[in-house]
C-alpha atoms as a PDB file:
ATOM      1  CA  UNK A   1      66.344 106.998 -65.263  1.00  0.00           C
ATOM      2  CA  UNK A   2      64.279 109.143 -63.580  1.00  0.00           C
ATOM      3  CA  UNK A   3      62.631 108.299 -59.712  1.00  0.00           C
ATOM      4  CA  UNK A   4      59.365 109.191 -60.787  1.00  0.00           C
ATOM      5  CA  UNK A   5      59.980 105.899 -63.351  1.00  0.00           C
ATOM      6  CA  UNK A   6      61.793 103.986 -60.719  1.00  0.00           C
ATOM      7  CA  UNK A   7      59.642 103.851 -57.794  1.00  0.00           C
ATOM      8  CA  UNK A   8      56.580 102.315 -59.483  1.00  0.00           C
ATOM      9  CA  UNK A   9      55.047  99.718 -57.454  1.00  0.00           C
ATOM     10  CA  UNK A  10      55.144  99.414 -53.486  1.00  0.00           C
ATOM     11  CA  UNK A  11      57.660  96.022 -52.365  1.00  0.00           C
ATOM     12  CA  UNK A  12      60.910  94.757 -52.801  1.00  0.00           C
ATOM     13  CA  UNK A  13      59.295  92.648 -55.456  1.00  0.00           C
ATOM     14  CA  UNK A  14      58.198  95.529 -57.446  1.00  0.00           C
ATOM     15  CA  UNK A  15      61.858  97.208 -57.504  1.00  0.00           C
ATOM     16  CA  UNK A  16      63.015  93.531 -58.491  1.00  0.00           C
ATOM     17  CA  UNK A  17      60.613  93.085 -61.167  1.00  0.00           C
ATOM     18  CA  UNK A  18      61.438  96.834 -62.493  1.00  0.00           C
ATOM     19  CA  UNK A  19      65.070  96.091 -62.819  1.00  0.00           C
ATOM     20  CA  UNK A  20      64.306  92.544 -64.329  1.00  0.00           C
ATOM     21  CA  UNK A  21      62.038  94.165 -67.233  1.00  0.00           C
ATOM     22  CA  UNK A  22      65.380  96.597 -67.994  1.00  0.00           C
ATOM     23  CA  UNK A  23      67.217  93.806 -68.190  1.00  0.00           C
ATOM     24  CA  UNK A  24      65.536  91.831 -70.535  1.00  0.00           C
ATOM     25  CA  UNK A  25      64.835  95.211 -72.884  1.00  0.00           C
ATOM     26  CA  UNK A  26      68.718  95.660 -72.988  1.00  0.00           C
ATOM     27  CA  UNK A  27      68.923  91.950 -73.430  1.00  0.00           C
ATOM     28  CA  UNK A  28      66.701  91.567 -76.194  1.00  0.00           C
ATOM     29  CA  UNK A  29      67.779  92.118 -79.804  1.00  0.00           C
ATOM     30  CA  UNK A  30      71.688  92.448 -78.594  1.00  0.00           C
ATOM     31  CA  UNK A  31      74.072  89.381 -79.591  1.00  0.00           C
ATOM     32  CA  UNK A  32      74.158  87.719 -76.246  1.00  0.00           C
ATOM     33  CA  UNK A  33      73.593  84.137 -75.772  1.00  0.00           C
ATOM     34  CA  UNK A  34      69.654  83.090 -76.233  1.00  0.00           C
ATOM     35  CA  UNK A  35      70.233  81.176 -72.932  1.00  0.00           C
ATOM     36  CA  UNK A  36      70.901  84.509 -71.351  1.00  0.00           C
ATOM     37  CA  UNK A  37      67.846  86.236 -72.031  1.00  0.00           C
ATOM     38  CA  UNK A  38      65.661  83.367 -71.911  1.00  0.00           C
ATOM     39  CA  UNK A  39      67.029  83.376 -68.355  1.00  0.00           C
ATOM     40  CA  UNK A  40      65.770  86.943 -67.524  1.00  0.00           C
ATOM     41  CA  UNK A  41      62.722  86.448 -68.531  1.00  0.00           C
ATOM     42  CA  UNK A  42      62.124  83.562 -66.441  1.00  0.00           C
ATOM     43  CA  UNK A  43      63.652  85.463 -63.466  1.00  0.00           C
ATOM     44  CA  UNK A  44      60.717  88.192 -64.687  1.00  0.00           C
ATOM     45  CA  UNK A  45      58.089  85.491 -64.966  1.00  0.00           C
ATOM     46  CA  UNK A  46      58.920  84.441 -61.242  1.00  0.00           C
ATOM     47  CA  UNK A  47      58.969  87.610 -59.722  1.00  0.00           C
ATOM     48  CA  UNK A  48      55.926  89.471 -61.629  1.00  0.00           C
ATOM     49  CA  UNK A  49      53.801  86.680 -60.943  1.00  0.00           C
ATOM     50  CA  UNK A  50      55.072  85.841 -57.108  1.00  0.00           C
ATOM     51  CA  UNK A  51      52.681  88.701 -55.391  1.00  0.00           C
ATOM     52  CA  UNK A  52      49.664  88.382 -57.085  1.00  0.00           C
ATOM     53  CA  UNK A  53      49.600  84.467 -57.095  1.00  0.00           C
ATOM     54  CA  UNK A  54      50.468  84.851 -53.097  1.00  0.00           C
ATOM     55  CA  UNK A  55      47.420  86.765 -52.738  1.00  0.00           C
ATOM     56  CA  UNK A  56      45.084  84.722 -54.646  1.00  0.00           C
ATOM     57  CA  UNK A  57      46.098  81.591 -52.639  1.00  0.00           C
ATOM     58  CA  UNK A  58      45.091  83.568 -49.220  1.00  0.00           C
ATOM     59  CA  UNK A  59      41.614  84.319 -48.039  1.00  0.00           C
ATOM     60  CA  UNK A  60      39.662  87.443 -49.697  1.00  0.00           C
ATOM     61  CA  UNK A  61      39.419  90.490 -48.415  1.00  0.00           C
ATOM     62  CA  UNK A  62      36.592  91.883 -46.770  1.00  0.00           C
ATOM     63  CA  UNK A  63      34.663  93.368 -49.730  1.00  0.00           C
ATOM     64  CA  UNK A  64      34.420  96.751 -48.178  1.00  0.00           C
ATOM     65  CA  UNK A  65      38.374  97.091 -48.365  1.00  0.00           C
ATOM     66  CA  UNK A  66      37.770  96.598 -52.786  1.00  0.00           C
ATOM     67  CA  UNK A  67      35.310 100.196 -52.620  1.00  0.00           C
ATOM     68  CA  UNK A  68      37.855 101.931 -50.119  1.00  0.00           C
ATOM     69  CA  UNK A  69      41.091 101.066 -51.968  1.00  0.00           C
ATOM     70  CA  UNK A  70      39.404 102.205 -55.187  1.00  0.00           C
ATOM     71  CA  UNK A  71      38.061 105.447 -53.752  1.00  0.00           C
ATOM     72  CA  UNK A  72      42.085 106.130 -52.737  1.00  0.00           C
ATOM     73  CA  UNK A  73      42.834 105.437 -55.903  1.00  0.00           C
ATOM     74  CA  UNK A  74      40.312 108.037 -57.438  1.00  0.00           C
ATOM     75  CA  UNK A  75      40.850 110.963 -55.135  1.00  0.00           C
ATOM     76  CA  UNK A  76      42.820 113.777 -56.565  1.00  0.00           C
ATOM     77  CA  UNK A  77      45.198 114.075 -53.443  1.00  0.00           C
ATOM     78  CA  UNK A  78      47.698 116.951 -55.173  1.00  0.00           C
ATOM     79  CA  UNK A  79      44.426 118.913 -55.144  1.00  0.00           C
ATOM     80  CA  UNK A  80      42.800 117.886 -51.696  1.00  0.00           C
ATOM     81  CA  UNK A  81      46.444 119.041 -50.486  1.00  0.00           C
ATOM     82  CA  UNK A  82      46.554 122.553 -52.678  1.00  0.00           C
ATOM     83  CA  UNK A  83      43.171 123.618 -51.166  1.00  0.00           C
ATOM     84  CA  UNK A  84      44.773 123.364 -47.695  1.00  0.00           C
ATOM     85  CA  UNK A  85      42.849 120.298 -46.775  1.00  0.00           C
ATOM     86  CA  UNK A  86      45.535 117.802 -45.425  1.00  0.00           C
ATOM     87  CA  UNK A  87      49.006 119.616 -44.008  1.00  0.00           C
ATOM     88  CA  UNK A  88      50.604 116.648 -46.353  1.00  0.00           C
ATOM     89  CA  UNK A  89      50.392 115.452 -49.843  1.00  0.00           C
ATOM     90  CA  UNK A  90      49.231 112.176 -49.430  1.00  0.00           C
ATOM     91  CA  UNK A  91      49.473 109.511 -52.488  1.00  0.00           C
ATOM     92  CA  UNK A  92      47.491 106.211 -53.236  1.00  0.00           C
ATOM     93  CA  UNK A  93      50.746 103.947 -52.819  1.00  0.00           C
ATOM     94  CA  UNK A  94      50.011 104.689 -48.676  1.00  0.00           C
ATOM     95  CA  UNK A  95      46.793 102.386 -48.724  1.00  0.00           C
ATOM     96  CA  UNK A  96      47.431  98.957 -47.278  1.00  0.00           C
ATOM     97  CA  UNK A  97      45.571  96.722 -49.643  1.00  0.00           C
ATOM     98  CA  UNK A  98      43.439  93.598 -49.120  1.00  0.00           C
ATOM     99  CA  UNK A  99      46.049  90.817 -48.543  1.00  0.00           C
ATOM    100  CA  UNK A 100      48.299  92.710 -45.576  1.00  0.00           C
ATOM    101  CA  UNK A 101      44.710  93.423 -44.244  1.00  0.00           C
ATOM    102  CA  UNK A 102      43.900  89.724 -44.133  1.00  0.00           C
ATOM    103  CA  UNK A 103      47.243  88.835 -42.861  1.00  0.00           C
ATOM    104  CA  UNK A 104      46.991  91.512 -40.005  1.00  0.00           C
ATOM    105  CA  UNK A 105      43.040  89.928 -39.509  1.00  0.00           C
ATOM    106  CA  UNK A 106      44.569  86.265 -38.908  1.00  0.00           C
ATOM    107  CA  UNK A 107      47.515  87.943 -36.734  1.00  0.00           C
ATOM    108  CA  UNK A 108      44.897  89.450 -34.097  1.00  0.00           C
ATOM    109  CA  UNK A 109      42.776  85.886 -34.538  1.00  0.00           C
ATOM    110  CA  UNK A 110      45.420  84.248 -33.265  1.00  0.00           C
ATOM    111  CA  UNK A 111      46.259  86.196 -30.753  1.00  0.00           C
ATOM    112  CA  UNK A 112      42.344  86.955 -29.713  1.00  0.00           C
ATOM    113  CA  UNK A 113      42.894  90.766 -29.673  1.00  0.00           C
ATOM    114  CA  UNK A 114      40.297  92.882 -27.752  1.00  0.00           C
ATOM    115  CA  UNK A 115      41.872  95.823 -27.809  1.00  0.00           C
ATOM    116  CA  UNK A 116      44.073  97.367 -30.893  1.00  0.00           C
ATOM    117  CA  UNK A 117      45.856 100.693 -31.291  1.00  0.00           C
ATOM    118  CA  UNK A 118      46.932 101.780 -34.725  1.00  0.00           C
ATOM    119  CA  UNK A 119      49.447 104.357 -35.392  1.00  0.00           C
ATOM    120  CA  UNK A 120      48.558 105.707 -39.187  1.00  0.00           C
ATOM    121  CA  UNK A 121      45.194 105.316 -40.693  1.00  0.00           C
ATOM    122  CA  UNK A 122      45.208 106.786 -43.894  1.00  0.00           C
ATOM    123  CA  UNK A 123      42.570 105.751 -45.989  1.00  0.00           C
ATOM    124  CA  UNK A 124      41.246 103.384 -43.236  1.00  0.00           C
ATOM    125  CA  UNK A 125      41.299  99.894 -45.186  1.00  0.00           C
ATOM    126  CA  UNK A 126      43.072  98.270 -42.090  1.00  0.00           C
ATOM    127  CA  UNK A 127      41.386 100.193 -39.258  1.00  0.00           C
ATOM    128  CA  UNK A 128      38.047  98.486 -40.743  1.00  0.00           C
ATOM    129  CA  UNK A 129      39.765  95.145 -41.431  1.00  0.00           C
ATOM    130  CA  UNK A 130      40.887  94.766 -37.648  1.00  0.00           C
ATOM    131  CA  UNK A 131      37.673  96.226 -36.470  1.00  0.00           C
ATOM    132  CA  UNK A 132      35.955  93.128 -38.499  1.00  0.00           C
ATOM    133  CA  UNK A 133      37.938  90.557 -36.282  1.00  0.00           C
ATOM    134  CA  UNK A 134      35.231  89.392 -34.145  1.00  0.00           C
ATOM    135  CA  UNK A 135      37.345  89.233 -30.928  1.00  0.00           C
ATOM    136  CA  UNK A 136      38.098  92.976 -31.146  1.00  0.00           C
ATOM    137  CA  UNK A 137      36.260  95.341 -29.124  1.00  0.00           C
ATOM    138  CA  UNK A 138      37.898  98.491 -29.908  1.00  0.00           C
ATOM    139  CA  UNK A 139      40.458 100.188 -32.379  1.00  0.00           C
ATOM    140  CA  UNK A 140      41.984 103.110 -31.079  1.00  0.00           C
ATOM    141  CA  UNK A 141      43.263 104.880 -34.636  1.00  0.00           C
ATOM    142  CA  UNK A 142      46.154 107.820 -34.588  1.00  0.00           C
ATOM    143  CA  UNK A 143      46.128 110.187 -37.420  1.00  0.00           C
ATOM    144  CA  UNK A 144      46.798 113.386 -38.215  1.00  0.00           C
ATOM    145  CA  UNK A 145      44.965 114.564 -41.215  1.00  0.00           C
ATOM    146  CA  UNK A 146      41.862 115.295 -39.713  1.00  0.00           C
ATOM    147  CA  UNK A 147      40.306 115.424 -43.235  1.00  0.00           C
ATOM    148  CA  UNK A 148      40.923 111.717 -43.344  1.00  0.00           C
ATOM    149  CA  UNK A 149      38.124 111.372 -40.425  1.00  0.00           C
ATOM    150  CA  UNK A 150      35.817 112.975 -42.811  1.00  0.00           C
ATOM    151  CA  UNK A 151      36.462 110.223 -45.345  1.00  0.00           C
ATOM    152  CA  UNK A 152      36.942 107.296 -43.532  1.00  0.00           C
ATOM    153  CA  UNK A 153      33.768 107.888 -41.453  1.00  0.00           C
ATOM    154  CA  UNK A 154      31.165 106.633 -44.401  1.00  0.00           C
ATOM    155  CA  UNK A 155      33.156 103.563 -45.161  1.00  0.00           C
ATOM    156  CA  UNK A 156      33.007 102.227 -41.388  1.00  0.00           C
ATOM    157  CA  UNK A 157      29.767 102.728 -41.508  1.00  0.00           C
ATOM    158  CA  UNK A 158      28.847 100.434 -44.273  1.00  0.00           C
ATOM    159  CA  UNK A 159      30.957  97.979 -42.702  1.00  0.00           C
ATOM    160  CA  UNK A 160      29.333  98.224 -39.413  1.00  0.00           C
ATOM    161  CA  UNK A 161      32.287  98.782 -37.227  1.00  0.00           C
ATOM    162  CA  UNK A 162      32.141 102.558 -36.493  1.00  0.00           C
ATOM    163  CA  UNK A 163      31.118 102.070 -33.193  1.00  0.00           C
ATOM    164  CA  UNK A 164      34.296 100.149 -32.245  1.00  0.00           C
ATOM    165  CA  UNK A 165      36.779 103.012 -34.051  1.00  0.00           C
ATOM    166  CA  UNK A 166      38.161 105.494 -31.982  1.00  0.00           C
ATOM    167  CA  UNK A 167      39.593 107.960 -34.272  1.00  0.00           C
ATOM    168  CA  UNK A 168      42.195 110.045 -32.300  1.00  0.00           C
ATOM    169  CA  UNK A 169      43.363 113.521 -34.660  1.00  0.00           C
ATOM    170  CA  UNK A 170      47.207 115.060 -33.814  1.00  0.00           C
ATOM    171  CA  UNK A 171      50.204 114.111 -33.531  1.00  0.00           C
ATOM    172  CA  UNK A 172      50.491 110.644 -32.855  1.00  0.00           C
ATOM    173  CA  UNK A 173      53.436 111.626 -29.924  1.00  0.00           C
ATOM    174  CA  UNK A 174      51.077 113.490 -28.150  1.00  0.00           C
ATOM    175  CA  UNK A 175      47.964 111.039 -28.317  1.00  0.00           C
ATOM    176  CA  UNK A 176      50.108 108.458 -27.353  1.00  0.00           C
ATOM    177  CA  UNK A 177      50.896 110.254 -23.586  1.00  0.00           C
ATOM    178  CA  UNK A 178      46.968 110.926 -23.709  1.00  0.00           C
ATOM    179  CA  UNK A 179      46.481 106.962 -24.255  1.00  0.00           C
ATOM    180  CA  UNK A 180      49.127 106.315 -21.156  1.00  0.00           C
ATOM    181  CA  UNK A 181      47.810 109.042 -19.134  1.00  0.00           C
ATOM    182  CA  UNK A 182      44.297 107.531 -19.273  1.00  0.00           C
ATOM    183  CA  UNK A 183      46.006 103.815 -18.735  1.00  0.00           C
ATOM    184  CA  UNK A 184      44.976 102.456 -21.692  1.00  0.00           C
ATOM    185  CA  UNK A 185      46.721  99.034 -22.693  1.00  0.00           C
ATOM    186  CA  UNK A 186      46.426  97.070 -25.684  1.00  0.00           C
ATOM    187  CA  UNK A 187      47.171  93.613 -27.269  1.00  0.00           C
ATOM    188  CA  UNK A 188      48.032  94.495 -30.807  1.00  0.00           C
ATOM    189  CA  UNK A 189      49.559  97.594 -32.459  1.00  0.00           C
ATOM    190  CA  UNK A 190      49.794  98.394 -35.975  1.00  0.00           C
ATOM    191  CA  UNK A 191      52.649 101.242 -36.789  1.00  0.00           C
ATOM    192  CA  UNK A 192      52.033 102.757 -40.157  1.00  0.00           C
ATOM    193  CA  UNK A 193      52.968 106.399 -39.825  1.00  0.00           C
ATOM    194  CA  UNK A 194      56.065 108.949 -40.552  1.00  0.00           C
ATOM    195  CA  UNK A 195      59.364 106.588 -40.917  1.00  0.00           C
ATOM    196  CA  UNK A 196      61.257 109.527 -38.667  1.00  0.00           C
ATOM    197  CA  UNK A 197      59.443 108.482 -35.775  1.00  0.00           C
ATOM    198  CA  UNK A 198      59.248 104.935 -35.746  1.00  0.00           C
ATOM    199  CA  UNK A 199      61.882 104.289 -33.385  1.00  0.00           C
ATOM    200  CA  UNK A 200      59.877 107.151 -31.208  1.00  0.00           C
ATOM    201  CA  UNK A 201      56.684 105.329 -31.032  1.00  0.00           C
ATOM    202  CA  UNK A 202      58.384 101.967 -30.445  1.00  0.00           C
ATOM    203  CA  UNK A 203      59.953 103.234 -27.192  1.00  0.00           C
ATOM    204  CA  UNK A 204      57.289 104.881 -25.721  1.00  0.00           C
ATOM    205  CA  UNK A 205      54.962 101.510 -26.924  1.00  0.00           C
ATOM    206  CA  UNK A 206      57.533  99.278 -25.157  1.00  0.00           C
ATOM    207  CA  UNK A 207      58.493 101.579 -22.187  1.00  0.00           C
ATOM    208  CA  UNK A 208      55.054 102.478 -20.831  1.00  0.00           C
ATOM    209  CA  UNK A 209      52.109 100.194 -19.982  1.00  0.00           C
ATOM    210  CA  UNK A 210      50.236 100.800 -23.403  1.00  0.00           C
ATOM    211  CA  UNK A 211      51.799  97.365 -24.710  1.00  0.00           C
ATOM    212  CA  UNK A 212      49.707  95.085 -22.821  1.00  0.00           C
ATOM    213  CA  UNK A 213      51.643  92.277 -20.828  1.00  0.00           C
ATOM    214  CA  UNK A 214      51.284  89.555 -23.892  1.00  0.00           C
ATOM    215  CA  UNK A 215      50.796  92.531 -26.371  1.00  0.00           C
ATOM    216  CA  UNK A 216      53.119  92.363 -29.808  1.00  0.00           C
ATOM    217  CA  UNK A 217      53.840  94.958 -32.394  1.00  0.00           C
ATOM    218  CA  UNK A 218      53.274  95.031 -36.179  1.00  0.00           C
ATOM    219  CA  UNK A 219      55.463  97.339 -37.835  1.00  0.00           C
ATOM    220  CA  UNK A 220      54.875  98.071 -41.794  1.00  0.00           C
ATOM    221  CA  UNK A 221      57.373  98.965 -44.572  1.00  0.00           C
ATOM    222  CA  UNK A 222      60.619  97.853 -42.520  1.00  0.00           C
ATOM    223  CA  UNK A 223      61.828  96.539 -45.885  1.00  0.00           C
ATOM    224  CA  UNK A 224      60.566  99.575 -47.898  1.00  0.00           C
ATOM    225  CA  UNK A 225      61.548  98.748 -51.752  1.00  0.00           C
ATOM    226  CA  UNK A 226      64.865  97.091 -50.564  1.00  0.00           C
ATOM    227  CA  UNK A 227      66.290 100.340 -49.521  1.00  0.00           C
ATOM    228  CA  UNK A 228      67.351  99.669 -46.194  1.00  0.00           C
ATOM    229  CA  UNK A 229      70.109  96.606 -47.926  1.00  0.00           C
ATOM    230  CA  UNK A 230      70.237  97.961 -50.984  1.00  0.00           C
ATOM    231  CA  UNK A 231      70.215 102.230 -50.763  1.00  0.00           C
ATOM    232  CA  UNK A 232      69.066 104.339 -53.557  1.00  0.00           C
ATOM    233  CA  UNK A 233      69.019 108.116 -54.174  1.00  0.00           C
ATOM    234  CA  UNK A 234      64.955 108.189 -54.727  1.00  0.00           C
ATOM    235  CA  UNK A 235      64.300 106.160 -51.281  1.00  0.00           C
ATOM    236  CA  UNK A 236      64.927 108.612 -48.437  1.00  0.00           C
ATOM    237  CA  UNK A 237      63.741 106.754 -45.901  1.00  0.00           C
ATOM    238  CA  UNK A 238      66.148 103.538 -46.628  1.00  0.00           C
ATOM    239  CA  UNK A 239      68.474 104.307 -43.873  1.00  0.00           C
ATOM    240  CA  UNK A 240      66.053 105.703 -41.258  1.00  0.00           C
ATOM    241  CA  UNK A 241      64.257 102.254 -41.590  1.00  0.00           C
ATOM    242  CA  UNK A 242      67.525 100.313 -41.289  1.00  0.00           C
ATOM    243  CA  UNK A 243      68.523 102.195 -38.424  1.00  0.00           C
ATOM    244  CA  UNK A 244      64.963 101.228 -36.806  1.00  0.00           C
ATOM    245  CA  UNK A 245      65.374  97.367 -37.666  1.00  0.00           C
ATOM    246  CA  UNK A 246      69.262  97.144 -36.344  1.00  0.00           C
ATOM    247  CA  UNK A 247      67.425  99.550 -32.963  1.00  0.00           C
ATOM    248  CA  UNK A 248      64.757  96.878 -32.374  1.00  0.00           C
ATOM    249  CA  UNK A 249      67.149  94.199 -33.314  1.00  0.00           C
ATOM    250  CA  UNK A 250      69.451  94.849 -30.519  1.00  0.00           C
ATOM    251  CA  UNK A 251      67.080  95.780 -27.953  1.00  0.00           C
ATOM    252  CA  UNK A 252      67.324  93.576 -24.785  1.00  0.00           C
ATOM    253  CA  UNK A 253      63.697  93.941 -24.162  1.00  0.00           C
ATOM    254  CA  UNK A 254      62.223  92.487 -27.375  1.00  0.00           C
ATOM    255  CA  UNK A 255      62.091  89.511 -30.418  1.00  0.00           C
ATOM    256  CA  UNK A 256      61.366  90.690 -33.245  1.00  0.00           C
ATOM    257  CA  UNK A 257      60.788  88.331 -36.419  1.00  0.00           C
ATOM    258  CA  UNK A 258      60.890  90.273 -40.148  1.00  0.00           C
ATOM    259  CA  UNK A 259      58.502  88.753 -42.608  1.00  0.00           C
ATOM    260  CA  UNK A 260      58.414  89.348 -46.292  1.00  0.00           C
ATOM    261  CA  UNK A 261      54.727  91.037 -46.373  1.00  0.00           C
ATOM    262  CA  UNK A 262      54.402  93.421 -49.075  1.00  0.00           C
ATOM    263  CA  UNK A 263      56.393  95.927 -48.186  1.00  0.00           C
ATOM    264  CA  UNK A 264      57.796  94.215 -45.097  1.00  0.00           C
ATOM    265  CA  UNK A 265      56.546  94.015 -41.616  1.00  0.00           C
ATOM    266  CA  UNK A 266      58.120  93.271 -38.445  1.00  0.00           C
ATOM    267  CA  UNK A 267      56.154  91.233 -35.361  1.00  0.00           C
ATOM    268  CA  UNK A 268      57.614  92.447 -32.187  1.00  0.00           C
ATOM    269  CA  UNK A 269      57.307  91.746 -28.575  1.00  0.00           C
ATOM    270  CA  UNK A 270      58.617  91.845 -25.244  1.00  0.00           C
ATOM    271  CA  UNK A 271      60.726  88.889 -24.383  1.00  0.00           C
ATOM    272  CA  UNK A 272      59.376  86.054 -22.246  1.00  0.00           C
ATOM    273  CA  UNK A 273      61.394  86.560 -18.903  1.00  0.00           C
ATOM    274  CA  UNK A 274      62.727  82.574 -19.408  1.00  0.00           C
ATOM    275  CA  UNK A 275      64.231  83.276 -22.901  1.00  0.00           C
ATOM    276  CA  UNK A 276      67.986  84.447 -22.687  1.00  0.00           C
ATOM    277  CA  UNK A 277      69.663  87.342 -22.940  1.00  0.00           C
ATOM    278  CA  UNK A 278      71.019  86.836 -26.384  1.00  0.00           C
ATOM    279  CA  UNK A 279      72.681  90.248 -27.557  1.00  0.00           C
ATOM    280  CA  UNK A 280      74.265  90.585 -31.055  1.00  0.00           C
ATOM    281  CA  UNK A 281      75.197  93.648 -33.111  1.00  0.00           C
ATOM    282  CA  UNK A 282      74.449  92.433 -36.470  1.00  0.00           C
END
C-alpha cells in the first residue's frame, strides 16, 4: 500500500473512510459472518457520508470561494514549481474549502473582528472569506510565494475586498517582527503555514502585543489525518503537530479548545486573569 494511495482525501474522516473501504473489500466474498460485513459497510456509510452532509446543513459559501477552489484545482502546480515560479511545490489538498471558510466567517462574527492577521494564504479562499465579514476592516495576509499575489489578486477583486487585503511576501518570521515593530494588534489570527513553525509563530503571537487584549487564535490541521494519535510513515508532520497541541496545551498563558473541523483546528487564547491556574501534562 503505497502513500501516494493512502493519503487521499484531507481529514481524519478521509483516512477513516479509506481504511473502512479496505475493510469491506477484504470482507466481501471471504466466509465471514454476513453480520460482519454488513457491519463495515454501515461503519462506511456513516463516515463517507458524515462530511459532506455536515456541510450541506451549514450556510453556503460565498460563491467566489466555488471559482477559486476550482481554479486550485486546475493549475498545474508540478509545472508552476519546475519553471522556478514558487520556491515550493504546492498541491490542491492546501486550499481551505467553503465550509472551514464559513466556520472561520461566523468565528470573527462573533467575535466582531476589525482587524485579522493570517499566517498562510495559499490560494486565498479564506483571506477573501474573512475579508467578506462585514465587521472586518483589514486582513493582514503572510505568504511566501510571491507568485501566489499574482493569482490571488484577480479573485479579490471580483469579490470586492482587495482594498481591505494586505498581502505581506517573506518569511512569515520576519513579517511578523515588521507587524510588532509597527505595533500592529489584532483580534483574530488564522495559522495555516509550514507545521515546523507553528509553535514559532504561536510564541511570538502570544508573547508580543500583536494578539490584541481579547484577541484568540485559529490554528488549522492540528489533527492532520489522525497522525498526531495515530502515527504513520506517509504523515511527517504527525509528531511535529502533536508536539504543538501538548506545547499549547500546557501553556500557563492560554485555553485552547480542539474542534473536529476538517482537518482540525484549535481556538486559542490568553486566559482571563480570574480563571485558575490549572496545569496538567496530559
Amino acid at each position: 500500500m503505497s502513500c501516494t494511495q493512502y493519503t487521499q482525501g484531507h481529514t481524519p474522516h478521509d483516512r477513516l473512510s479509506y481504511l473502512i473501504n479496505r475493510l469491506c473489500a477484504e470482507l466481501d466474498g471471504r466466509d465471514v459472518p454476513s453480520d460482519a460485513l454488513a457491519l463495515a459497510q454501515q461503519a462506511r456509510a456513516v463516515i463517507d457520508g458524515y462530511d459532506r452532509y455536515v456541510e450541506r446543513m451549514s450556510t453556503a459559501a460565498p460563491p467566489v470561494l466555488d471559482t477559486m477552489v476550482a481554479a486550485g484545482n486546475a493549475t498545474d502546480w508540478a509545472r508552476v514549481h519546475a519553471e522556478g515560479k514558487t520556491r515550493f511545490q504546492l498541491i490542491p489538498e492546501m486550499t481551505a474549502g467553503g465550509y472551514e471558510a464559513v466556520v472561520l466567517q461566523q468565528l470573527a462574527k462573533i467575535a466582531k473582528a476589525r482587524n485579522v492577521l493570517e499566517i498562510g494564504m495559499f490560494t486565498g479562499t479564506t483571506t477573501v472569506a474573512l475579508a467578506l465579514v462585514p465587521t472586518v476592516e483589514k486582513v493582514v495576509t503572510l505568504e511566501l510565494e510571491a507568485y501566489l499575489e499574482q493569482t490571488n489578486r484577480p479573485f479579490f477583486a471580483q469579490a470586492g475586498v482587495s482594498e481591505k487585503i494586505d498581502i505581506r511576501i517573506g518569511e512569515a518570521l520576519a513579517s511578523l517582527e515588521e507587524l510588532s515593530a509597527e505595533g500592529a494588534s489584532f483580534d483574530m489570527v488564522f495559522i495555516d503555514a509550514d507545521k515546523a513553525n507553528y509553535i514559532n509563530y504561536f510564541h511570538k503571537l502570544v508573547d508580543s502585543g500583536l494578539l490584541g487584549k481579547d484577541g484568540f487564535i485559529v490554528v488549522d490541521n492540528v489533527a492532520f489525518k489522525a497522525s498526531p494519535w495515530a502515527p504513520d510513515d506517509c504523515y511527517s508532520s504527525g509528531p511535529t503537530l502533536d508536539a504543538f497541541n501538548h506545547a499549547v496545551r500546557n501553556h500557563r498563558g492560554v485555553e485552547v479548545v480542539m474542534l473536529p473541523v476538517e482537518d482540525g483546528i484549535s481556538l486559542i487564547r490568553r486566559k482571563d486573569v480570574t480563571s485558575p491556574d490549572v496545569h496538567v501534562e496530559v
